[in-house]
C-alpha atoms as a PDB file:
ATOM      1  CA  UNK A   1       0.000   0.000   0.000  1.00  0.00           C
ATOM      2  CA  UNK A   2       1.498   3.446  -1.673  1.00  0.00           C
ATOM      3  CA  UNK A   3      -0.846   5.540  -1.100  1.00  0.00           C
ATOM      4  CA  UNK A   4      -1.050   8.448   2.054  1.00  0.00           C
ATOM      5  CA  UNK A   5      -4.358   9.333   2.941  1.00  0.00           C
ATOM      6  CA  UNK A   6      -3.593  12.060   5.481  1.00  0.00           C
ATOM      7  CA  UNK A   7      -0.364  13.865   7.015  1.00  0.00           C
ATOM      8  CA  UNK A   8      -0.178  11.372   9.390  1.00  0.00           C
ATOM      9  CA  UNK A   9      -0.253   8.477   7.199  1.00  0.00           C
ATOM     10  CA  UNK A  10      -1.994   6.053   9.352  1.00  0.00           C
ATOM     11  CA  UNK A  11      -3.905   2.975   7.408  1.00  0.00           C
ATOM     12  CA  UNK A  12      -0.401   3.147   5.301  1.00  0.00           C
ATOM     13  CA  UNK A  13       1.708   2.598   8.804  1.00  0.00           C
ATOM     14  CA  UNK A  14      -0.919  -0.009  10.113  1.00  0.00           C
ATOM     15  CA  UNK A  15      -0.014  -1.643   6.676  1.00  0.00           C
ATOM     16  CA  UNK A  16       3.449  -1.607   6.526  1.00  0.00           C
ATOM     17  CA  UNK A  17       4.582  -2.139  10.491  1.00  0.00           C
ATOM     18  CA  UNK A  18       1.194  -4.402  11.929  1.00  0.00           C
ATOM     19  CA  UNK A  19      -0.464  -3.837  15.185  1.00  0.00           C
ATOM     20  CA  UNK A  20       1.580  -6.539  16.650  1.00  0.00           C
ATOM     21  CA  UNK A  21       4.854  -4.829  16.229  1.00  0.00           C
ATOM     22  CA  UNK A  22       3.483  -1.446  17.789  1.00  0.00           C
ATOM     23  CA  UNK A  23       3.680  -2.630  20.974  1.00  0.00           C
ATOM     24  CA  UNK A  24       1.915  -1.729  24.729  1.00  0.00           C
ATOM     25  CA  UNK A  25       3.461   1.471  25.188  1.00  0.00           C
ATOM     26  CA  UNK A  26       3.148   2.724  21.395  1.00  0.00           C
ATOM     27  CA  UNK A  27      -0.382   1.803  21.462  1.00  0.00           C
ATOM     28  CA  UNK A  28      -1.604   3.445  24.808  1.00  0.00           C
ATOM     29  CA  UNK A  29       0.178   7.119  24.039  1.00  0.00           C
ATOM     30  CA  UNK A  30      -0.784   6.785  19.933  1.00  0.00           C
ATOM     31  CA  UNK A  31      -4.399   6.596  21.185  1.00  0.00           C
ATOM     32  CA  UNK A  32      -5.297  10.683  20.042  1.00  0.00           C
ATOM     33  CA  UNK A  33      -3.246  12.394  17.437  1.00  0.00           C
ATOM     34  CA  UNK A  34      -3.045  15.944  17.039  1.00  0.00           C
ATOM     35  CA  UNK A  35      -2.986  17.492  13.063  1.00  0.00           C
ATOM     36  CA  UNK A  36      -3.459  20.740  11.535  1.00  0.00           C
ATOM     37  CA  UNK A  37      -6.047  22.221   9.377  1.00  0.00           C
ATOM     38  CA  UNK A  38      -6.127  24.750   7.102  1.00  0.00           C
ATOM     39  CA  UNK A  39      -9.567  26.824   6.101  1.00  0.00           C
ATOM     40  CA  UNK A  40     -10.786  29.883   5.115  1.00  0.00           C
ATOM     41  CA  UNK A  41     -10.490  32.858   7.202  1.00  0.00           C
ATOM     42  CA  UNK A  42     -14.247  33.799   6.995  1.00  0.00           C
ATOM     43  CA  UNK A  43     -15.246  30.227   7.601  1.00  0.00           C
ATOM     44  CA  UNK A  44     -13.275  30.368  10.462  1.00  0.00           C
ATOM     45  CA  UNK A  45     -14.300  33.725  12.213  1.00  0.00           C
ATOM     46  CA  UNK A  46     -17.840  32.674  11.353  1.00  0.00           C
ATOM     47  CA  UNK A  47     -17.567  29.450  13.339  1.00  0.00           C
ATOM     48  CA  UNK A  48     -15.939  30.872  15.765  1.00  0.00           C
ATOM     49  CA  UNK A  49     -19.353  33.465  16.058  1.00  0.00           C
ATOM     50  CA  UNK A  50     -21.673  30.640  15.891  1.00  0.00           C
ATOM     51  CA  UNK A  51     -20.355  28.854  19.018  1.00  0.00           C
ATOM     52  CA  UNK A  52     -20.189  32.145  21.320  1.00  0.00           C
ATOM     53  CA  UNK A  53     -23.812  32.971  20.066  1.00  0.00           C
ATOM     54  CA  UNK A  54     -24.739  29.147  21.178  1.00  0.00           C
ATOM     55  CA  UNK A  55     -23.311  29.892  24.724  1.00  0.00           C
ATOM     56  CA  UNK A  56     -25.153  33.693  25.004  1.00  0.00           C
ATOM     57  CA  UNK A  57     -28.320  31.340  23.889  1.00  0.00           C
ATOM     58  CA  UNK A  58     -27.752  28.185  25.772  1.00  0.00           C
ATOM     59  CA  UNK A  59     -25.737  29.264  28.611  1.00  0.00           C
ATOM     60  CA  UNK A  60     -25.259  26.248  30.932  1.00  0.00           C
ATOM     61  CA  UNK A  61     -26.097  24.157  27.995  1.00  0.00           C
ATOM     62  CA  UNK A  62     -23.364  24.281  26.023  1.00  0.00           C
ATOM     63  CA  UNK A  63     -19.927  23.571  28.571  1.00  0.00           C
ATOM     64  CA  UNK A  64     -16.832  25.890  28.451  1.00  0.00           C
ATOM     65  CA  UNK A  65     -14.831  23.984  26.056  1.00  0.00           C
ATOM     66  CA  UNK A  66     -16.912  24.352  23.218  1.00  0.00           C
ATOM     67  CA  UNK A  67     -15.011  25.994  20.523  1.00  0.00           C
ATOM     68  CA  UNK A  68     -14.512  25.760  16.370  1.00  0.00           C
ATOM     69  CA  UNK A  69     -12.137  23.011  17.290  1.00  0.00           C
ATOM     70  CA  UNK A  70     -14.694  20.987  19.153  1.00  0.00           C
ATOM     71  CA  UNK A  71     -17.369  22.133  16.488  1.00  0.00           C
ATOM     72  CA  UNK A  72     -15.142  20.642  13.932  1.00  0.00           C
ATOM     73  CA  UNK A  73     -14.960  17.417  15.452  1.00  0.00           C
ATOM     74  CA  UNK A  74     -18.323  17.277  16.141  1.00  0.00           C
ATOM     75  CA  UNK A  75     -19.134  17.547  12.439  1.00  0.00           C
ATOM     76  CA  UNK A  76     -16.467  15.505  11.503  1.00  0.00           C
ATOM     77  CA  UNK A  77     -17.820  12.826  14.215  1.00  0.00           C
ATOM     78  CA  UNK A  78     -21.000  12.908  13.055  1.00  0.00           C
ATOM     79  CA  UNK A  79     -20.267  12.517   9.229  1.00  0.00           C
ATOM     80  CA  UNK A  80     -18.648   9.352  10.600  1.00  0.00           C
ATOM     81  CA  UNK A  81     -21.499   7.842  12.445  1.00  0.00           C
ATOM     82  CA  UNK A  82     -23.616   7.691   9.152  1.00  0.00           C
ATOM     83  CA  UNK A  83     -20.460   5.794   7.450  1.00  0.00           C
ATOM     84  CA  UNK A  84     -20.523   3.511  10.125  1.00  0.00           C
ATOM     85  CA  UNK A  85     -24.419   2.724  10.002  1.00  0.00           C
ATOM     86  CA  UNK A  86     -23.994   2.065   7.044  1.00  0.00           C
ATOM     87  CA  UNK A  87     -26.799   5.154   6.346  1.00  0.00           C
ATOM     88  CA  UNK A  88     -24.706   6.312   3.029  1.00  0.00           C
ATOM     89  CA  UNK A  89     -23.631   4.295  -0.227  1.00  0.00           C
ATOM     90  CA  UNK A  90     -20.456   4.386  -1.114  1.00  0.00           C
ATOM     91  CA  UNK A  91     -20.901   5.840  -4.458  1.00  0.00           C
ATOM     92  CA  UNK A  92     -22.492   8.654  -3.070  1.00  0.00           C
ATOM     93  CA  UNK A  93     -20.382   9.411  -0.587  1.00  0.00           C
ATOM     94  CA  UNK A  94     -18.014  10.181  -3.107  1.00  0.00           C
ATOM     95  CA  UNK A  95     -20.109  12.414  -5.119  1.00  0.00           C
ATOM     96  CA  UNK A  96     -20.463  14.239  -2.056  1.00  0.00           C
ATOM     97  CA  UNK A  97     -17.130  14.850  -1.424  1.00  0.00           C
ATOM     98  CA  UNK A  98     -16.306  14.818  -5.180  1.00  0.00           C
ATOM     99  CA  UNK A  99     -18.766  17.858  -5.412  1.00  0.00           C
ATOM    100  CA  UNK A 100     -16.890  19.654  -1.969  1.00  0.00           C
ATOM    101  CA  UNK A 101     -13.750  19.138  -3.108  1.00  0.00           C
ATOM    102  CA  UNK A 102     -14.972  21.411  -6.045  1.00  0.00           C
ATOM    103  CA  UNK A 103     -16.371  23.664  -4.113  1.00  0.00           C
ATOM    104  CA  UNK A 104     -14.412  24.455  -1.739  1.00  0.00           C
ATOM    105  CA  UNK A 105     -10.222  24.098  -2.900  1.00  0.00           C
ATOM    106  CA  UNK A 106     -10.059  26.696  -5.548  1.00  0.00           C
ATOM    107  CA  UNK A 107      -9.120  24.743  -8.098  1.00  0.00           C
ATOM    108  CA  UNK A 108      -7.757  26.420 -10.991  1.00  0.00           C
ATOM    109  CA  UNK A 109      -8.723  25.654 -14.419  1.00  0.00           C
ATOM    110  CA  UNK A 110      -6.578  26.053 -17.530  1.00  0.00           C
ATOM    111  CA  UNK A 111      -8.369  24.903 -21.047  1.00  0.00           C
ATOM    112  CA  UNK A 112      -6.176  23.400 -24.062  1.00  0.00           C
ATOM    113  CA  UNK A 113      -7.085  22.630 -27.458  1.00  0.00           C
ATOM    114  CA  UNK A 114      -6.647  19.453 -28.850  1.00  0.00           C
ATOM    115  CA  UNK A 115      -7.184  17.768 -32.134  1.00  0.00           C
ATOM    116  CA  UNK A 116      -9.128  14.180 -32.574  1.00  0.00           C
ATOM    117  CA  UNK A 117     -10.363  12.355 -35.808  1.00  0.00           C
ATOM    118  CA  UNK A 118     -13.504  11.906 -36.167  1.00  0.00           C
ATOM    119  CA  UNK A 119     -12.691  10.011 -39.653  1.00  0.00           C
ATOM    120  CA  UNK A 120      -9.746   8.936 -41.498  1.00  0.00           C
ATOM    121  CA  UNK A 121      -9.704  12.179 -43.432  1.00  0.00           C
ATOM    122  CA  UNK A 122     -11.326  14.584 -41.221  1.00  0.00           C
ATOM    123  CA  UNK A 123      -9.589  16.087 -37.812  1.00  0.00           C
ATOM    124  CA  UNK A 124     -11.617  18.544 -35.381  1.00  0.00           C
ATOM    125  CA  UNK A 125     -10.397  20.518 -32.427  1.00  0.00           C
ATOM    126  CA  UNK A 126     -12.281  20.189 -29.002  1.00  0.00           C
ATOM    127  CA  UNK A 127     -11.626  22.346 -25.860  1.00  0.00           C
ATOM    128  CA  UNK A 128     -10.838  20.060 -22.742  1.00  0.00           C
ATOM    129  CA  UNK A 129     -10.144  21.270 -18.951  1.00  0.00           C
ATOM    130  CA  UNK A 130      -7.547  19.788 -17.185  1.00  0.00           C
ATOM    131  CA  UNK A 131      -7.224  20.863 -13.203  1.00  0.00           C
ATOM    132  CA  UNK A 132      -3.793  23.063 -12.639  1.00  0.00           C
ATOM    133  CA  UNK A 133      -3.376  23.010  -9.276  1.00  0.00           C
ATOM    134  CA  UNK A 134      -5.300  23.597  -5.985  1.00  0.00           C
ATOM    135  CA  UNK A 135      -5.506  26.505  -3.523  1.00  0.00           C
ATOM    136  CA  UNK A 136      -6.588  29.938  -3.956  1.00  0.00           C
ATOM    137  CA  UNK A 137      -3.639  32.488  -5.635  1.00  0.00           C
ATOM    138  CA  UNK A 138      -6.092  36.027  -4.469  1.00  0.00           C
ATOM    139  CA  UNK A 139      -3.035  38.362  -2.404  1.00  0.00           C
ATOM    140  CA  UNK A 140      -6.664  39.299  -0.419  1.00  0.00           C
ATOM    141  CA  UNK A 141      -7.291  34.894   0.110  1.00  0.00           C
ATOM    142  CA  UNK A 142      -6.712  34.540   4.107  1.00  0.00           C
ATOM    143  CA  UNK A 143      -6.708  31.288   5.731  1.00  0.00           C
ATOM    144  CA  UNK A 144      -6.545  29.956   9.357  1.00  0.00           C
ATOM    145  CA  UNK A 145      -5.040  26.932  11.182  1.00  0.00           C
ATOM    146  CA  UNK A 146      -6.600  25.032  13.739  1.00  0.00           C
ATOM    147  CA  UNK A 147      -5.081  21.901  15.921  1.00  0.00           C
ATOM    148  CA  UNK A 148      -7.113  19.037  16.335  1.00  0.00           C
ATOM    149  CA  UNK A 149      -6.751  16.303  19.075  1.00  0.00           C
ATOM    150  CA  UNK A 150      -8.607  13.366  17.593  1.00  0.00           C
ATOM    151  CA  UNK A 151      -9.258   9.697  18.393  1.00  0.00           C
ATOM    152  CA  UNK A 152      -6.476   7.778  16.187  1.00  0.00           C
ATOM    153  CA  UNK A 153      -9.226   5.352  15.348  1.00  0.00           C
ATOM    154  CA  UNK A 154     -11.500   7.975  14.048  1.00  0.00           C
ATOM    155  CA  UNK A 155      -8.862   9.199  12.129  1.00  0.00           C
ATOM    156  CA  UNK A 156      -7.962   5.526  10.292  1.00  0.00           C
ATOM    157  CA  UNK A 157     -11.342   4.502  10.099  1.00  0.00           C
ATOM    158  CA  UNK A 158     -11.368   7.736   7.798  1.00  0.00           C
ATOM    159  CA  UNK A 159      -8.664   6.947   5.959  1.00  0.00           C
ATOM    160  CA  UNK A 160     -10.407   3.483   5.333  1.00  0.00           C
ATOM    161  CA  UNK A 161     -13.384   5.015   3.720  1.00  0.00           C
ATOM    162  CA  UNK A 162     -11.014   7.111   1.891  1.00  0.00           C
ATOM    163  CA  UNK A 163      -9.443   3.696   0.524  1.00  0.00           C
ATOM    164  CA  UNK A 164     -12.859   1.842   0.110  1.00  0.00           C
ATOM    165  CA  UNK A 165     -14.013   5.153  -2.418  1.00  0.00           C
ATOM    166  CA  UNK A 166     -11.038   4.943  -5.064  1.00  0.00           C
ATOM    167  CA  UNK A 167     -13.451   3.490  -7.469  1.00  0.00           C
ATOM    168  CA  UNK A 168     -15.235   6.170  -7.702  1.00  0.00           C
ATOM    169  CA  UNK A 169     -13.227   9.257  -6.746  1.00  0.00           C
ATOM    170  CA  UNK A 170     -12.530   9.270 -10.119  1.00  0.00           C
ATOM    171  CA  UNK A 171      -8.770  10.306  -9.890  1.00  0.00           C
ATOM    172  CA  UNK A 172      -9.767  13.108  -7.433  1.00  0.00           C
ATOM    173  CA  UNK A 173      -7.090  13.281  -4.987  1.00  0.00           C
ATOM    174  CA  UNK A 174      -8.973  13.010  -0.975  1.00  0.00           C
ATOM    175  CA  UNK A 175      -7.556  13.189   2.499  1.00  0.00           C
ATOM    176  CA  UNK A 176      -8.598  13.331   5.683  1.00  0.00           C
ATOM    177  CA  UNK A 177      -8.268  16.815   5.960  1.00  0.00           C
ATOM    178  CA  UNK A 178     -10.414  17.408   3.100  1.00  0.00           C
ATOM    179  CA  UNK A 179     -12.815  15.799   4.609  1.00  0.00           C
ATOM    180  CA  UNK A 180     -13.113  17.739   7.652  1.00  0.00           C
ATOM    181  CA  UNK A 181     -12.851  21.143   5.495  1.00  0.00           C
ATOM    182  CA  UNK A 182     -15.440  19.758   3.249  1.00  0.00           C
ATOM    183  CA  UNK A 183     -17.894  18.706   6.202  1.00  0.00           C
ATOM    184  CA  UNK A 184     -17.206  22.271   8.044  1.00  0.00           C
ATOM    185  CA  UNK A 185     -17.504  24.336   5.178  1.00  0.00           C
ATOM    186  CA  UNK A 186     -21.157  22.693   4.021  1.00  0.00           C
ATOM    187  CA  UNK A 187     -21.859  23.627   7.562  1.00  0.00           C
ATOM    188  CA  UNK A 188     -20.629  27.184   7.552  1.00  0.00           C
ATOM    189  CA  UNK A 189     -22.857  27.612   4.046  1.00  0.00           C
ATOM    190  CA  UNK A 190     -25.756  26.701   5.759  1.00  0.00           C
ATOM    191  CA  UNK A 191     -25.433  29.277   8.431  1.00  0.00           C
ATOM    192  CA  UNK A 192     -24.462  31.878   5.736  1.00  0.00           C
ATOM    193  CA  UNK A 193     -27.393  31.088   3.657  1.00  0.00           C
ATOM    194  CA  UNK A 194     -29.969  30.480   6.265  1.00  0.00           C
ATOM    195  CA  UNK A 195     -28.474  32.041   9.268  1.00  0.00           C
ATOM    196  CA  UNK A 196     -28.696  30.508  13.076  1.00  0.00           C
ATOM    197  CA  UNK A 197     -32.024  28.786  12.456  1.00  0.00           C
ATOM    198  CA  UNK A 198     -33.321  27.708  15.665  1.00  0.00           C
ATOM    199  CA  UNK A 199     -33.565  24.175  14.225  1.00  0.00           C
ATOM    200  CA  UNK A 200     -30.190  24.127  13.355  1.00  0.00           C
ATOM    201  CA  UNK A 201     -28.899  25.616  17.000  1.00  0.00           C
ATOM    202  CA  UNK A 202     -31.501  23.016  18.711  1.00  0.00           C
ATOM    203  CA  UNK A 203     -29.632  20.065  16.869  1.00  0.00           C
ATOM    204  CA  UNK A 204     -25.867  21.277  17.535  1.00  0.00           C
ATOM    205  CA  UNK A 205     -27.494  21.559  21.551  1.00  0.00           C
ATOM    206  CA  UNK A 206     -28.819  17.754  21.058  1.00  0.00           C
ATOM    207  CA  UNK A 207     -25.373  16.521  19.179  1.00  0.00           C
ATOM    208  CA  UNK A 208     -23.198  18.145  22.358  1.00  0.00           C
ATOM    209  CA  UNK A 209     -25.736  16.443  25.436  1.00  0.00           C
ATOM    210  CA  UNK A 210     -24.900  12.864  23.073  1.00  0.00           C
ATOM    211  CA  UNK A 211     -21.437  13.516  22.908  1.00  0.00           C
ATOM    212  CA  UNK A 212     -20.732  14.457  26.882  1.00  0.00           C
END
């Protein structure tokens, strides 16, 4: 197994070095990982609003540590849950993140001509697109970092699913990071778009009482 699937590279260390070789004391400090994320800058002071309005709303409701960090995992958690229920096919899972990756990594597009046959004799040119490279080039594009101290076994079981949707990724490069932007950002849209519905508030309320 080649391929990495995040920074940390986990389903491609279980791989190569085997649980057996780990050993006790690998195993009981590798239990959380901490990584870095990169998003946008509005996305980020936006989240960062939505979780101090849910404590003015919700006071003792929502506990002290709630933050974008904790947010993130939350969405990221719950993204998760339906994978393992079993709730979402495969196939479009990967549209969905197919679709996000779109979205939301400001992929550059640069068009070519080429020239085909359509007979023996005759040649036409079409236009095709082919994807230049990711990330936005603005001098105004801002981003922010976040640290994340996550569950190693959330983290592979990602990676997995990651591994599992190759057939139909369609050559679309996916980590685990993307995923978590991806998840976040189709959260963030929803806020932007609808603002804090009380629906949506009420189920971020019922998601943190199931996850304490």
């Amino acid at each position: 197994m080649k391929k990495s699937y995040s920074k940390l590279n986990l389903l491609q260390n279980k791989y190569m070095i085997g649980e057996s070789k780990r050993g006790f004391w690998s195993s009981l400090f590798d239990n959380h990982r901490y990584f870095e994320l990169t998003i946008d800058y509005y996305a980020y002071i936006r989240g960062t609003i939505f979780t101090e309005d849910l404590k003015d709303n919700y006071g003792d409701e929502v506990p002290y540590s709630f933050d974008i960090a904790f947010l993130l995992s939350m969405l990221y958690n719950d993204f998760l849950k339906q994978i393992k229920k079993g709730e979402l096919k495969n196939e479009d899972v990967a549209a969905y993140l197919k679709q996000g990756k779109e979205k939301y990594f400001y992929q550059k597009k640069k068009q070519r001509r080429v020239m085909k046959a359509l007979t023996k004799h005759i040649l036409e040119f079409s236009t095709v697109e082919d994807i230049e490279e990711e990330g936005n080039t603005s001098s105004d594009y801002k981003t922010a970092q976040i640290t994340l101290r996550m569950r190693e076994k959330e983290l592979l079981r990602c990676e997995v699913l990651i591994h599992d949707l190759q057939p139909y990724l369609e050559g679309y490069k996916l980590s685990v990071e993307d995923v978590f932007v991806i998840v976040y950002m189709d959260f963030i849209s929803s806020i932007t778009s609808d603002g804090n519905s009380l629906k949506l508030q009420k189920t971020i309320i019922a998601h943190l009482h199931s996850a304490l």
